[in-house]
C-alpha atoms as a PDB file:
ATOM      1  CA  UNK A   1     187.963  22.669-120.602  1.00  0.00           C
ATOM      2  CA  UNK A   2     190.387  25.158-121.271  1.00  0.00           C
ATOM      3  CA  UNK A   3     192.898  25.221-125.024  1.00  0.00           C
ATOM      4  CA  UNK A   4     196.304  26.266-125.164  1.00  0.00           C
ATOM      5  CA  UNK A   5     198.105  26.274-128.649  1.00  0.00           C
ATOM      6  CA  UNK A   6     202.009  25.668-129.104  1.00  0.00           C
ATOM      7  CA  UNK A   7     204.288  26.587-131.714  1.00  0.00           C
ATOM      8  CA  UNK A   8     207.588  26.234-130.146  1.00  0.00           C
ATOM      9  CA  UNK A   9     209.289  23.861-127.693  1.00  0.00           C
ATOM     10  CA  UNK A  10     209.779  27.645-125.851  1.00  0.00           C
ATOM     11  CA  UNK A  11     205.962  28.183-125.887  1.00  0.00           C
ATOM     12  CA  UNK A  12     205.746  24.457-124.138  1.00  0.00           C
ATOM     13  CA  UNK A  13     207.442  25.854-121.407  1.00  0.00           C
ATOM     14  CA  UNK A  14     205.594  28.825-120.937  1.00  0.00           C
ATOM     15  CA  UNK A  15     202.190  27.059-121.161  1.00  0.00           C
ATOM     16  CA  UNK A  16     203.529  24.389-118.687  1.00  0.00           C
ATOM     17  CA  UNK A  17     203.566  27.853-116.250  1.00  0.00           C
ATOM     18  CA  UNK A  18     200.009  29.064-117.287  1.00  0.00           C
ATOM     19  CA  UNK A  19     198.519  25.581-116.853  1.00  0.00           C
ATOM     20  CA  UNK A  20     199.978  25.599-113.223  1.00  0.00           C
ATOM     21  CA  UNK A  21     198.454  28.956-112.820  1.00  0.00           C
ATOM     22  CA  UNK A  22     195.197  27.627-113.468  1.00  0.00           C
ATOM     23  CA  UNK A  23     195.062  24.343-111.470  1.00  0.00           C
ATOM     24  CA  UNK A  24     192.298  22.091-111.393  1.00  0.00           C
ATOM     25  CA  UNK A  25     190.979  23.516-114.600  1.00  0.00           C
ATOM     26  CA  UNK A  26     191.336  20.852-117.504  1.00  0.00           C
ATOM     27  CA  UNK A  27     193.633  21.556-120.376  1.00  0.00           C
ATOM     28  CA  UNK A  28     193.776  20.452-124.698  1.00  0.00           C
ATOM     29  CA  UNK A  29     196.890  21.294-125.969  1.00  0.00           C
ATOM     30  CA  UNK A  30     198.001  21.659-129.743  1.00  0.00           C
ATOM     31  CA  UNK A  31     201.144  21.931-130.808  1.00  0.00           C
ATOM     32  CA  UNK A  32     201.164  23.121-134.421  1.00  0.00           C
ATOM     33  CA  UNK A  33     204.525  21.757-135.897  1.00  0.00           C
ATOM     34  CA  UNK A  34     206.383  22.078-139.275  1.00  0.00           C
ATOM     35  CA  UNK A  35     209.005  19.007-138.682  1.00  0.00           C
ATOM     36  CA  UNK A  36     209.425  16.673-135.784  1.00  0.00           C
ATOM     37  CA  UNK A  37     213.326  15.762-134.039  1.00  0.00           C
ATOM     38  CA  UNK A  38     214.177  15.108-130.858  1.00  0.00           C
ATOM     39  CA  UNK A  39     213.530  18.072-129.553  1.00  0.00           C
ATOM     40  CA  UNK A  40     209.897  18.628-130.873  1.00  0.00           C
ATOM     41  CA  UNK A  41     209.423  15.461-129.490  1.00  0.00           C
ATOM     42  CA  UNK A  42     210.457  15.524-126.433  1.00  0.00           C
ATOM     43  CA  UNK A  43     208.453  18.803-125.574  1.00  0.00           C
ATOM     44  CA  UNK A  44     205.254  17.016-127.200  1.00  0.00           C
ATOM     45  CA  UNK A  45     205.664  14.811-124.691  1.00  0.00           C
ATOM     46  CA  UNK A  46     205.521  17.338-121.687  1.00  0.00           C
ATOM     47  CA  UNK A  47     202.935  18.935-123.112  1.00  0.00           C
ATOM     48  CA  UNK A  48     201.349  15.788-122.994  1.00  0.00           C
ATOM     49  CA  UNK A  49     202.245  15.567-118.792  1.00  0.00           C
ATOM     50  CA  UNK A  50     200.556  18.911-117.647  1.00  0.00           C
ATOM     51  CA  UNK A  51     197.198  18.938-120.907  1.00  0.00           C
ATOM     52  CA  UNK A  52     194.668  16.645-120.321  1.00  0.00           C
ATOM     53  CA  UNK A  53     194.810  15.379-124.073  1.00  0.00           C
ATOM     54  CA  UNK A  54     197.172  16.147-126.774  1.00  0.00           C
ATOM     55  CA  UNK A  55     197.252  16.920-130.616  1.00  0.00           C
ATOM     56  CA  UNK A  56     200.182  17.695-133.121  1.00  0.00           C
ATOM     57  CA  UNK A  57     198.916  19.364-136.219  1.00  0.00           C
ATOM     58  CA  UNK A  58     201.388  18.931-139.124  1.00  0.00           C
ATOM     59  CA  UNK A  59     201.559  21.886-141.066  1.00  0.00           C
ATOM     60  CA  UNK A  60     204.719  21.428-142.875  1.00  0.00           C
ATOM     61  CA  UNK A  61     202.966  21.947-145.799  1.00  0.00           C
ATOM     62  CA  UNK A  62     203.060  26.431-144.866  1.00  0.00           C
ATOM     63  CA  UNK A  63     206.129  25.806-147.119  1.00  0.00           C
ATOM     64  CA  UNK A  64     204.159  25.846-150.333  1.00  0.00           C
ATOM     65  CA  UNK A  65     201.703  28.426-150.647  1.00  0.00           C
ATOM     66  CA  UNK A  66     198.921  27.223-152.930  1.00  0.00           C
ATOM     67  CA  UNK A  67     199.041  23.849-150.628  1.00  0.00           C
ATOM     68  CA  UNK A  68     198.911  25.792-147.374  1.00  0.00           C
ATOM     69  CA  UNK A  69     195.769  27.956-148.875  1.00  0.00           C
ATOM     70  CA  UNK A  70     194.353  24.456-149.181  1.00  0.00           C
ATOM     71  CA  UNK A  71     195.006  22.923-146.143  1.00  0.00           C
ATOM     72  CA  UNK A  72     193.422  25.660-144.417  1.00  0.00           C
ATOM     73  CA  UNK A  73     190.142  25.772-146.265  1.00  0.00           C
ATOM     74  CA  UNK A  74     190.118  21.818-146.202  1.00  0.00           C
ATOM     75  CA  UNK A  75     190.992  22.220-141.877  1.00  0.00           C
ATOM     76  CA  UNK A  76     187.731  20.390-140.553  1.00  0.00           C
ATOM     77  CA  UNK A  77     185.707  22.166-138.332  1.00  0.00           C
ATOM     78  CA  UNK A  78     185.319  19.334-136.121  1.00  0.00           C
ATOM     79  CA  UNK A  79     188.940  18.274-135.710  1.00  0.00           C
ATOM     80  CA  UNK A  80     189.489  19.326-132.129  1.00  0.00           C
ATOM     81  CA  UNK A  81     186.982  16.476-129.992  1.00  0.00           C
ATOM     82  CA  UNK A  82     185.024  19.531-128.187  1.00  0.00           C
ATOM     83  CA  UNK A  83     184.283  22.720-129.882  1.00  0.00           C
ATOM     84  CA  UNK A  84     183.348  24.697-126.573  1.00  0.00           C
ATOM     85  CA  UNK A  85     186.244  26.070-124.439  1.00  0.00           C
ATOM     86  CA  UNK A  86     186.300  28.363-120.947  1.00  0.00           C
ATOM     87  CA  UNK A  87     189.478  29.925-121.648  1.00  0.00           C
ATOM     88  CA  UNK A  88     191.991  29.794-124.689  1.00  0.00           C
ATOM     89  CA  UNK A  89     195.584  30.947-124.700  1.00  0.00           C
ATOM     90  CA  UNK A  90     197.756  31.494-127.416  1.00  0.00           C
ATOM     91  CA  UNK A  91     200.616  33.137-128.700  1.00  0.00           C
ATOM     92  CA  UNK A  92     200.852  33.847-132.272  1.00  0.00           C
ATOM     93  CA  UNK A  93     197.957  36.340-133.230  1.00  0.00           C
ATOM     94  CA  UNK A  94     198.601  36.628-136.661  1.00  0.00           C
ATOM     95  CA  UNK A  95     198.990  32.941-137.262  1.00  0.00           C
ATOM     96  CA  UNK A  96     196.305  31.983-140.048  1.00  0.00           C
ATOM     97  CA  UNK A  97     195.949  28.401-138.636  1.00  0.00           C
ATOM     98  CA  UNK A  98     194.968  29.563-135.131  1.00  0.00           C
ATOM     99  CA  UNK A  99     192.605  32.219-136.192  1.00  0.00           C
ATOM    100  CA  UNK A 100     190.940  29.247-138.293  1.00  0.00           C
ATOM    101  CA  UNK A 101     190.987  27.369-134.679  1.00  0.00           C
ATOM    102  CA  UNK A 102     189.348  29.770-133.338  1.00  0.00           C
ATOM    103  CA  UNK A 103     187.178  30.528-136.463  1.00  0.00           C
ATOM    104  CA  UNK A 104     185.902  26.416-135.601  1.00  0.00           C
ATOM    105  CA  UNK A 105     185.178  26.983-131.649  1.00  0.00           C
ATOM    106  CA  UNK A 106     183.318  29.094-129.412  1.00  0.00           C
ATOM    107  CA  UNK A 107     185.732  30.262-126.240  1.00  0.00           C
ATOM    108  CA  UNK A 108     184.239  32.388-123.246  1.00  0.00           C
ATOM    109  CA  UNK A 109     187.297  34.175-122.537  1.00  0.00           C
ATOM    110  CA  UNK A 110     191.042  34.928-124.298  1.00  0.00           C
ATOM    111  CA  UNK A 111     194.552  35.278-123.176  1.00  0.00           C
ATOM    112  CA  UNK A 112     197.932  35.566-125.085  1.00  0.00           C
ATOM    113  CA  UNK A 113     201.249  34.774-123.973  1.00  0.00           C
ATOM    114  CA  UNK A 114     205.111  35.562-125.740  1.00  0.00           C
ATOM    115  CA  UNK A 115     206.349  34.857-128.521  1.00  0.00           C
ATOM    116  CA  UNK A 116     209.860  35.689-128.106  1.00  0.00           C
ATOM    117  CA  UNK A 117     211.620  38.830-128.988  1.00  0.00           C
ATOM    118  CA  UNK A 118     208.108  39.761-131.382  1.00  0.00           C
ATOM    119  CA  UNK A 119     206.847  41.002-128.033  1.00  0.00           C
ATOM    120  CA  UNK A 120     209.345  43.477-127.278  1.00  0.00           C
ATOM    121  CA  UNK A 121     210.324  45.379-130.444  1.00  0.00           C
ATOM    122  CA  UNK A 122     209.423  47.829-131.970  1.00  0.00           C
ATOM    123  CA  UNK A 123     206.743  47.668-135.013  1.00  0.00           C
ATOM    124  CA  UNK A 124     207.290  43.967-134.866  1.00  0.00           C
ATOM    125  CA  UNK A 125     205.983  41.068-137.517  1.00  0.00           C
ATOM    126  CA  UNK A 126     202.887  39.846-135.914  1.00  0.00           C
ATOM    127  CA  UNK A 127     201.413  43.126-135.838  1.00  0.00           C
ATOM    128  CA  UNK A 128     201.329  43.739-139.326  1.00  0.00           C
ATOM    129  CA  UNK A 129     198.777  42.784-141.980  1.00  0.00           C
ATOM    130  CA  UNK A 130     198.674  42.679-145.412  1.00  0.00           C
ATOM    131  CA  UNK A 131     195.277  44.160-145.231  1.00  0.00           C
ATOM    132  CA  UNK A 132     193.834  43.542-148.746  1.00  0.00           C
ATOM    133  CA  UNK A 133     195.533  39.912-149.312  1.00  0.00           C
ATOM    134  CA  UNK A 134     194.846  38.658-145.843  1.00  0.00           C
ATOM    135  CA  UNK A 135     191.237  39.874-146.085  1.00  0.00           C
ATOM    136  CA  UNK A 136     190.895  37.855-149.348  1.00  0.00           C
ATOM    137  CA  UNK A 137     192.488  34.755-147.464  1.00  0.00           C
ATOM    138  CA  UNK A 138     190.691  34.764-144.380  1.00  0.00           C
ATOM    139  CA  UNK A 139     187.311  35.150-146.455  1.00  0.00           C
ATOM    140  CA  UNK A 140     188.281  32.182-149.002  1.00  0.00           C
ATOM    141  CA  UNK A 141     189.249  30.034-145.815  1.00  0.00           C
ATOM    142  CA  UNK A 142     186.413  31.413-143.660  1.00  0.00           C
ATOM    143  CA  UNK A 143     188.691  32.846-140.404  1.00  0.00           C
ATOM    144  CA  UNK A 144     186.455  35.318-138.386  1.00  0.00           C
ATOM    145  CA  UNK A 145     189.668  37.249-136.607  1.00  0.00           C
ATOM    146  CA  UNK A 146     192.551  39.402-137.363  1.00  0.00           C
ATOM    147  CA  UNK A 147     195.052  40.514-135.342  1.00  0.00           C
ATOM    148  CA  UNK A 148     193.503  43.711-134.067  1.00  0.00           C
ATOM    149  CA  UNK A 149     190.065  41.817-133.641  1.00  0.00           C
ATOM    150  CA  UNK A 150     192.335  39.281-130.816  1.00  0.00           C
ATOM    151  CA  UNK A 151     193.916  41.872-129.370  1.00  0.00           C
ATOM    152  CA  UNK A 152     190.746  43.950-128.804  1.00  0.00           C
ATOM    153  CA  UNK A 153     189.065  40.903-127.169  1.00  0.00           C
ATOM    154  CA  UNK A 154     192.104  39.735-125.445  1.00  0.00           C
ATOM    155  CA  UNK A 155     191.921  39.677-121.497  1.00  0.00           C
ATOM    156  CA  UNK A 156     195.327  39.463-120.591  1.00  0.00           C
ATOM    157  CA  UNK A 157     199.094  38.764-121.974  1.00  0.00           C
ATOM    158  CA  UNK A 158     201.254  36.691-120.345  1.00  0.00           C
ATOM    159  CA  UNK A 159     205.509  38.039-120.613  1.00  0.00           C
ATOM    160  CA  UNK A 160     208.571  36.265-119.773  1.00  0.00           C
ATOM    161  CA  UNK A 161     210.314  39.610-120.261  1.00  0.00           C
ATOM    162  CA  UNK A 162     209.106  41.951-117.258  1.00  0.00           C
ATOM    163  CA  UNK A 163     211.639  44.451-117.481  1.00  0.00           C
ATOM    164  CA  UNK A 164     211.247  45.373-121.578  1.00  0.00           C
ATOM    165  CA  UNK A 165     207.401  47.280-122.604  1.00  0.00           C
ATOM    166  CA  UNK A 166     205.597  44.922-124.699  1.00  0.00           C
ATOM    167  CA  UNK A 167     203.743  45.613-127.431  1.00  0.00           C
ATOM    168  CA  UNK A 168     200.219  43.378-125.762  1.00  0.00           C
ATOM    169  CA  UNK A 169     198.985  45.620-122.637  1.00  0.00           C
ATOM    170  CA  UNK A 170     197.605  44.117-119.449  1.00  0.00           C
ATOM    171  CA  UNK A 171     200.675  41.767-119.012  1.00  0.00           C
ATOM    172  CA  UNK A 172     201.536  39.407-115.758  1.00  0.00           C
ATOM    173  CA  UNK A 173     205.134  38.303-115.633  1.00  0.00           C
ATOM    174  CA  UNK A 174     206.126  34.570-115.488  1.00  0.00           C
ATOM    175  CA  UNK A 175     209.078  32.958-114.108  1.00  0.00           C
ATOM    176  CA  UNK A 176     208.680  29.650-116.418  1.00  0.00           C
ATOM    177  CA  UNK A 177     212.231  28.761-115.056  1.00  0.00           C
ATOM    178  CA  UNK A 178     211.669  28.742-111.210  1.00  0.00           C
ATOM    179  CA  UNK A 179     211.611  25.057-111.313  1.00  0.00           C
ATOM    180  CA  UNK A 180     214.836  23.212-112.046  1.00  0.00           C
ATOM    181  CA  UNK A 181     215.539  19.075-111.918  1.00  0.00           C
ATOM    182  CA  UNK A 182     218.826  17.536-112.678  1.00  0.00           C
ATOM    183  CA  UNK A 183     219.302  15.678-116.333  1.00  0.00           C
ATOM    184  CA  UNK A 184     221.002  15.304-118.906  1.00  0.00           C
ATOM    185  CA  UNK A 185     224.285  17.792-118.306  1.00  0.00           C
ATOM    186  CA  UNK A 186     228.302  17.517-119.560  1.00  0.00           C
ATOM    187  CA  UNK A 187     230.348  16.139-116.725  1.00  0.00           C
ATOM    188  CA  UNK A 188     233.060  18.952-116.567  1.00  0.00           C
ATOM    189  CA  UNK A 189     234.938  19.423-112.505  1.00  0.00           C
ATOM    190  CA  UNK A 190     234.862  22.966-112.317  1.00  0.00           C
ATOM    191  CA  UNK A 191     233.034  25.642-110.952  1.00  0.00           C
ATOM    192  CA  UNK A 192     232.648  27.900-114.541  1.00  0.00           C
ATOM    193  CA  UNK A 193     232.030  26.875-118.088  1.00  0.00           C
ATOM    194  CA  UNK A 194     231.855  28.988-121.284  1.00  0.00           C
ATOM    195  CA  UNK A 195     229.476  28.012-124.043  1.00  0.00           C
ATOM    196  CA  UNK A 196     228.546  28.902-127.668  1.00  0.00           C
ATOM    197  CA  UNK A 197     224.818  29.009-129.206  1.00  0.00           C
ATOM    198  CA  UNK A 198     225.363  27.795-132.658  1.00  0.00           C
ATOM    199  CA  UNK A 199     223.647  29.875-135.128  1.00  0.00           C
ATOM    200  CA  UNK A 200     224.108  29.023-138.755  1.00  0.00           C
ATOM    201  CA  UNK A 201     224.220  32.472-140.196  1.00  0.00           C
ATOM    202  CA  UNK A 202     225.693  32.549-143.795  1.00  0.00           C
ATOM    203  CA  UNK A 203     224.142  30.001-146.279  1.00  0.00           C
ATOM    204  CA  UNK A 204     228.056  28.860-146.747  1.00  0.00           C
ATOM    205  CA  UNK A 205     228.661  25.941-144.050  1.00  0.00           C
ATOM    206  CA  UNK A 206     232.217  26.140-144.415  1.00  0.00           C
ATOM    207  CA  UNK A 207     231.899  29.981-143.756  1.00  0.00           C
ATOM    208  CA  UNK A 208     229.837  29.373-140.591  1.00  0.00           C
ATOM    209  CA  UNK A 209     232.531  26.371-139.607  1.00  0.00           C
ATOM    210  CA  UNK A 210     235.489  28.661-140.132  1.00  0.00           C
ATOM    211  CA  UNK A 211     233.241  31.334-138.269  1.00  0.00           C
ATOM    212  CA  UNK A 212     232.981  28.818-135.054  1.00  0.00           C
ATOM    213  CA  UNK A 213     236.508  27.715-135.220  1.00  0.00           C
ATOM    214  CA  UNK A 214     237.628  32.027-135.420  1.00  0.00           C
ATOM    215  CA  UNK A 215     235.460  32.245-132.042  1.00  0.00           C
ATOM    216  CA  UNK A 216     236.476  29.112-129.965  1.00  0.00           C
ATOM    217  CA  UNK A 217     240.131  30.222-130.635  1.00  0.00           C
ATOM    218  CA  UNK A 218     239.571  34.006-129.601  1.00  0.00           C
ATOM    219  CA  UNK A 219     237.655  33.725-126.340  1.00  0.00           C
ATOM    220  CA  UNK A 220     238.700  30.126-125.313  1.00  0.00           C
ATOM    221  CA  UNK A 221     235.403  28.881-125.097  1.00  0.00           C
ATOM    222  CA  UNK A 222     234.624  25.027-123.310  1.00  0.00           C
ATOM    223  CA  UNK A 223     231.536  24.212-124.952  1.00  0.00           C
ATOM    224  CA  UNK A 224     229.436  24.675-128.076  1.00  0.00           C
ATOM    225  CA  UNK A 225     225.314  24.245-128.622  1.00  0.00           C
ATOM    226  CA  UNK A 226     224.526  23.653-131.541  1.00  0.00           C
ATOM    227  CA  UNK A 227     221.202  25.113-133.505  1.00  0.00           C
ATOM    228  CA  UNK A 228     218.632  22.505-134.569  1.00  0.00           C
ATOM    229  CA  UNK A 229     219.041  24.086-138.340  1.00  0.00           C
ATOM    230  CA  UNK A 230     222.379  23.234-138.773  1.00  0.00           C
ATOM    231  CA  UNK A 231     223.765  20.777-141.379  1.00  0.00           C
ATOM    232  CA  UNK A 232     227.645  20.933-140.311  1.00  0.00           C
ATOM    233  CA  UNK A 233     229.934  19.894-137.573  1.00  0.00           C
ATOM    234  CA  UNK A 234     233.019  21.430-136.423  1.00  0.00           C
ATOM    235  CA  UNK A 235     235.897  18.778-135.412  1.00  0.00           C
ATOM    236  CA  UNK A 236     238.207  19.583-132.285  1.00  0.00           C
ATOM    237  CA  UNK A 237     235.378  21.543-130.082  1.00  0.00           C
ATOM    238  CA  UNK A 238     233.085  19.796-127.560  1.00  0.00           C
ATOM    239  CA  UNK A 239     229.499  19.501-128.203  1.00  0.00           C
ATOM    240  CA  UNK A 240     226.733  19.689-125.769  1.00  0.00           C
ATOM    241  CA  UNK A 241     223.986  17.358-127.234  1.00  0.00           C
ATOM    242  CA  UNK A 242     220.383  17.873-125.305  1.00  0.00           C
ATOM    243  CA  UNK A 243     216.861  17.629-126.192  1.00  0.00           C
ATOM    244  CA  UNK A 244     216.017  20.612-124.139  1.00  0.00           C
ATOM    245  CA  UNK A 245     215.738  24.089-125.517  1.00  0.00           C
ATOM    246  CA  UNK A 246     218.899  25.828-124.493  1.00  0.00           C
ATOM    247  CA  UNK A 247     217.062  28.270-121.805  1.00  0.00           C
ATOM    248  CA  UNK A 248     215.854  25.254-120.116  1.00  0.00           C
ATOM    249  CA  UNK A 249     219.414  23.523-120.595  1.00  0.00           C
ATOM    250  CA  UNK A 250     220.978  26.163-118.761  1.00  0.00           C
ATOM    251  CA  UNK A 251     218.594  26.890-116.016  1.00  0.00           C
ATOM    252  CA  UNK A 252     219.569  23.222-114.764  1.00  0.00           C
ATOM    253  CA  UNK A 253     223.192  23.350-115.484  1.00  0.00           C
ATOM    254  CA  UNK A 254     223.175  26.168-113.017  1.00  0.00           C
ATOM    255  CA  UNK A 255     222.545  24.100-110.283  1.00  0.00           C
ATOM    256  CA  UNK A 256     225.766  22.561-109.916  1.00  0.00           C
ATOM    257  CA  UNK A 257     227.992  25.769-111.514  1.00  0.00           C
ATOM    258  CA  UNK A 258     228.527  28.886-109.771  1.00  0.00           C
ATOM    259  CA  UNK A 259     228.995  30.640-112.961  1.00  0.00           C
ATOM    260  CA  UNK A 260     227.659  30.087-116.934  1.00  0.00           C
ATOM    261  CA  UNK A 261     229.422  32.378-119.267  1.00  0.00           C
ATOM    262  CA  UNK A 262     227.321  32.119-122.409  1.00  0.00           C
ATOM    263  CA  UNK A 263     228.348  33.468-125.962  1.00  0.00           C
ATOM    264  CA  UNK A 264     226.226  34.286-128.758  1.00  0.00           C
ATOM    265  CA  UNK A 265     226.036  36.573-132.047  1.00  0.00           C
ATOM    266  CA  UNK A 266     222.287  37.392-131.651  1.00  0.00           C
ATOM    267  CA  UNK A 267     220.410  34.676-130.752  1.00  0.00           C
ATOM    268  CA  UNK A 268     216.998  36.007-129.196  1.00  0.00           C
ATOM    269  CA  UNK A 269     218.123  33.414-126.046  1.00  0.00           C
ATOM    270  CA  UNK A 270     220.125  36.026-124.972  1.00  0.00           C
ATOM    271  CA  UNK A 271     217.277  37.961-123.674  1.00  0.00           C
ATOM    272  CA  UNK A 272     215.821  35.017-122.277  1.00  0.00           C
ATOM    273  CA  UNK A 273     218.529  33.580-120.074  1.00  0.00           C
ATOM    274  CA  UNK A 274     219.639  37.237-119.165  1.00  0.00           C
ATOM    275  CA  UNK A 275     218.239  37.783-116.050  1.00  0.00           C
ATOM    276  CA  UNK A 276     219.250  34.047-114.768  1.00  0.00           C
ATOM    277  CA  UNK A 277     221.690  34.491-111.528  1.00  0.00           C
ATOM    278  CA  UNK A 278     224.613  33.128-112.364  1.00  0.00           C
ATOM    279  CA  UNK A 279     224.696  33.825-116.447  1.00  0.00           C
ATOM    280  CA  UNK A 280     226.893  36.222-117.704  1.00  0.00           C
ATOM    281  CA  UNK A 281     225.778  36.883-121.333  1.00  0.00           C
ATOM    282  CA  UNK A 282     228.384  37.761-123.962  1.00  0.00           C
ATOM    283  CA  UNK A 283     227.444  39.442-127.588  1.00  0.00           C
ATOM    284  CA  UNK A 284     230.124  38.541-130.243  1.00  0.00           C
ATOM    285  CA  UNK A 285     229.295  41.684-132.697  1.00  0.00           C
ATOM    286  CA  UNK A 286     229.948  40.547-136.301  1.00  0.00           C
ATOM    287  CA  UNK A 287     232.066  42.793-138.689  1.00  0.00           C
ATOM    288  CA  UNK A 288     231.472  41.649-142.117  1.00  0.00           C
ATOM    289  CA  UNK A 289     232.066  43.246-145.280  1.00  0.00           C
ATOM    290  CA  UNK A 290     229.412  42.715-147.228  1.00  0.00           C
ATOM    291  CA  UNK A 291     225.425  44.596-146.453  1.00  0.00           C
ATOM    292  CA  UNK A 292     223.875  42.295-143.884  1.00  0.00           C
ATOM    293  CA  UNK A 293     220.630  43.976-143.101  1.00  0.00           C
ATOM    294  CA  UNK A 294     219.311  41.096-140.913  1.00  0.00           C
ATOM    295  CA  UNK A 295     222.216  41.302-138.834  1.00  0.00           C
ATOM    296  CA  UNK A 296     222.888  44.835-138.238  1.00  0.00           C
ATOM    297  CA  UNK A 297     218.704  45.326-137.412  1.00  0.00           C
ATOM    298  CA  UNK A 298     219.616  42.083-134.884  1.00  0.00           C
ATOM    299  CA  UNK A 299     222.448  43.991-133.477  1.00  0.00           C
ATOM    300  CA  UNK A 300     220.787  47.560-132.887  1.00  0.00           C
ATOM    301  CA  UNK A 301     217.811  45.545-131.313  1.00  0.00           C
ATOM    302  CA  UNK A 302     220.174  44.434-128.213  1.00  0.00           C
ATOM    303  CA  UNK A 303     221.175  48.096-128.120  1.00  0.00           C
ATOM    304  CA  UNK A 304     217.069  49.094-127.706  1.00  0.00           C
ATOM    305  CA  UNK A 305     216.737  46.593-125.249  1.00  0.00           C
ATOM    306  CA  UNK A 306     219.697  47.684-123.043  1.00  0.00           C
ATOM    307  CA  UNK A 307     221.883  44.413-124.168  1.00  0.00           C
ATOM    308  CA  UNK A 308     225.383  45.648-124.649  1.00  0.00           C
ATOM    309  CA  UNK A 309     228.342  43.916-127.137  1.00  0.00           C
ATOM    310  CA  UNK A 310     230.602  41.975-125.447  1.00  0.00           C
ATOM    311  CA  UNK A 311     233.159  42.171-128.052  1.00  0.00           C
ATOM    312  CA  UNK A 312     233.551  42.939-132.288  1.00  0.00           C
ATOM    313  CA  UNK A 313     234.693  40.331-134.429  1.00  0.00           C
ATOM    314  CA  UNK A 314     235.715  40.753-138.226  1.00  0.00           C
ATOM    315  CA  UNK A 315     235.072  37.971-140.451  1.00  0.00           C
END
C-alpha cells in the first residue's frame, strides 16, 4: 500500500496523475483540510475514485496556535488503519502535520510532488525554518523530520512546471491535464471567450468590487471566476459558477473554444494554464498608490519566470 497526502483540490489533481503512474499498486489518500465547500468536496470525492480508501483530517484548528500545538501532540499514532507503506508522496515538506504522519509510519521509499508557484521561486517559504522554534515544536510533538531531512531522503519530485528550475532536484514532468471530459461549462455560441480570476485583494470589498467593475469595462471581458475567499458579488457581469479548480475548468472549456483569453492580476493559475494550447494569458499590472509589498514581489515574480504584463492599471 502506497500514501499520498493532499492539501489542495490542485494537489488532487496531480496525485490523480501519480496514482495512474503507478497502476496496480494500492493507494490511502489524506486530504488535510482547513474548511469544506463545494469545491473541497467535490475533489474529496475524486480522490476517493482513483485511492483505495479515503480520510479528511480537519485541521481548521492551525488557526489558533496554542490549539494547533495541541492537536498535534494529541494526533494518535494509530489514526491511519496501516502504519507500513511502500511508497509515500507528498507535497508540503515543511508542513508540521505531515512530518507528524510520517513521524507515526514506517515508508520504504519517498517522493514529493508541487506545490504551486513554492516550487519555482526563488528562496521560497517551504524551505525555510525557524530553526530554534521548530526544533522545540517538533521535539514537544515528537516529529522525527525537517525539511532538509525529506529532501535528503527524497527519491524523486514530481513538477507540473517543466520549463521553470525547481527548487526539489531529480524532477519528472506531469501533464495532469492530458485528460479532458465535458461538464459543467457556460453555454456561450462563439468561438472565443474572455474571463476574469477573481482575486479579492484589498481587505475593502467595495474596493475590490469597484476594482472588478474598472476591469470588465476596460478590456470588455465575457466572463468572471470568482475566488473561493470572496465575500462580495458584483451585479451586471456574468459569473461562471463550477466546482472545479479553475485549471481544470479551463482545460475542458477548451474543447469546444478555439480560443480562451484569460485575465488575471497575479493569480499563481497563470503559470499553470500557460502552456495550455489555446490560452492566451493576460497580466492586469496594478498601479496603486499606497506600498503594497505583496503585490509588487507577485508582480516581479512573473517577470523571473518569463510571464510578461499584459497591460497597467491605476486604481
Amino acid at each position: 500500500m502506497n500514501l499520498i497526502i493532499c492539501y489542495t483540490p490542485l494537489q488532487v489533481k496531480i496525485a490523480e496523475s501519480i496514482v495512474k503512474k503507478y497502476s496496480g499498486e494500492k493507494f490511502l489518500g489524506v486530504f488535510l483540510g482547513s474548511e469544506k465547500n463545494d469545491k473541497i468536496n467535490f475533489y474529496f470525492d475524486k480522490m476517493s475514485s482513483f485511492c483505495e480508501r479515503t480520510i479528511y483530517i480537519d485541521i481548521s484548528v492551525e488557526t489558533n496556535k496554542l490549539g494547533y500545538l495541541f492537536s498535534l501532540i494529541n494526533f494518535p499514532k494509530n489514526y491511519l488503519p496501516i502504519s507500513f507503506f511502500e511508497k509515500v508522496f507528498f507535497a508540503n515538506v515543511n508542513s508540521l502535520w505531515i512530518q507528524k504522519i510520517l513521524s507515526n509510519i514506517i515508508f520504504e521509499e519517498l517522493y514529493t510532488f508541487d506545490d504551486g508557484l513554492g516550487n519555482v521561486i526563488k528562496n521560497p517559504p517551504i524551505l525555510v525554518e525557524k530553526w530554534l522554534v521548530r526544533k522545540i515544536i517538533s521535539c514537544v510533538i515528537r516529529n522525527s523530520y525537517s525539511v532538509k531531512k525529506l529532501l535528503e531522503i527524497n527519491k524523486k519530485h514530481f513538477t507540473i512546471y517543466p520549463k521553470y528550475k525547481n527548487i526539489i532536484s531529480n524532477v519528472e514532468t506531469l501533464n495532469i491535464f492530458s485528460d479532458r471530459n465535458l461538464s459543467d461549462l457556460p453555454s456561450v455560441p462563439k468561438d472565443e471567450i474572455s474571463i476574469l480570476i477573481g482575486q479579492p485583494i484589498f481587505s475593502d470589498e467595495d474596493r475590490n468590487v469597484s476594482l472588478i467593475n474598472k476591469v470588465f469595462s476596460v478590456f470588455n471581458i465575457d466572463y468572471y471566476y470568482p475566488h473561493p475567499r470572496e465575500c462580495y458579488h458584483v451585479s451586471n457581469i456574468r459569473y461562471i459558477y463550477s466546482k472545479m479548480i479553475f485549471e481544470d475548468y479551463i482545460s475542458e472549456l477548451l474543447l469546444y473554444k478555439s480560443k480562451i483569453i484569460v485575465y488575471t492580476f497575479f493569480s499563481s493559475v497563470a503559470l499553470n494554464i500557460a502552456n495550455f494550447d489555446g490560452v492566451e494569458v493576460r497580466i492586469i499590472k496594478l498601479s496603486v498608490s499606497e506600498s503594497c509589498d505583496d503585490i509588487n514581489n507577485a508582480y516581479r515574480l512573473f517577470e523571473e519566470l518569463g510571464i510578461d504584463t499584459y497591460s497597467e492599471i491605476e486604481i
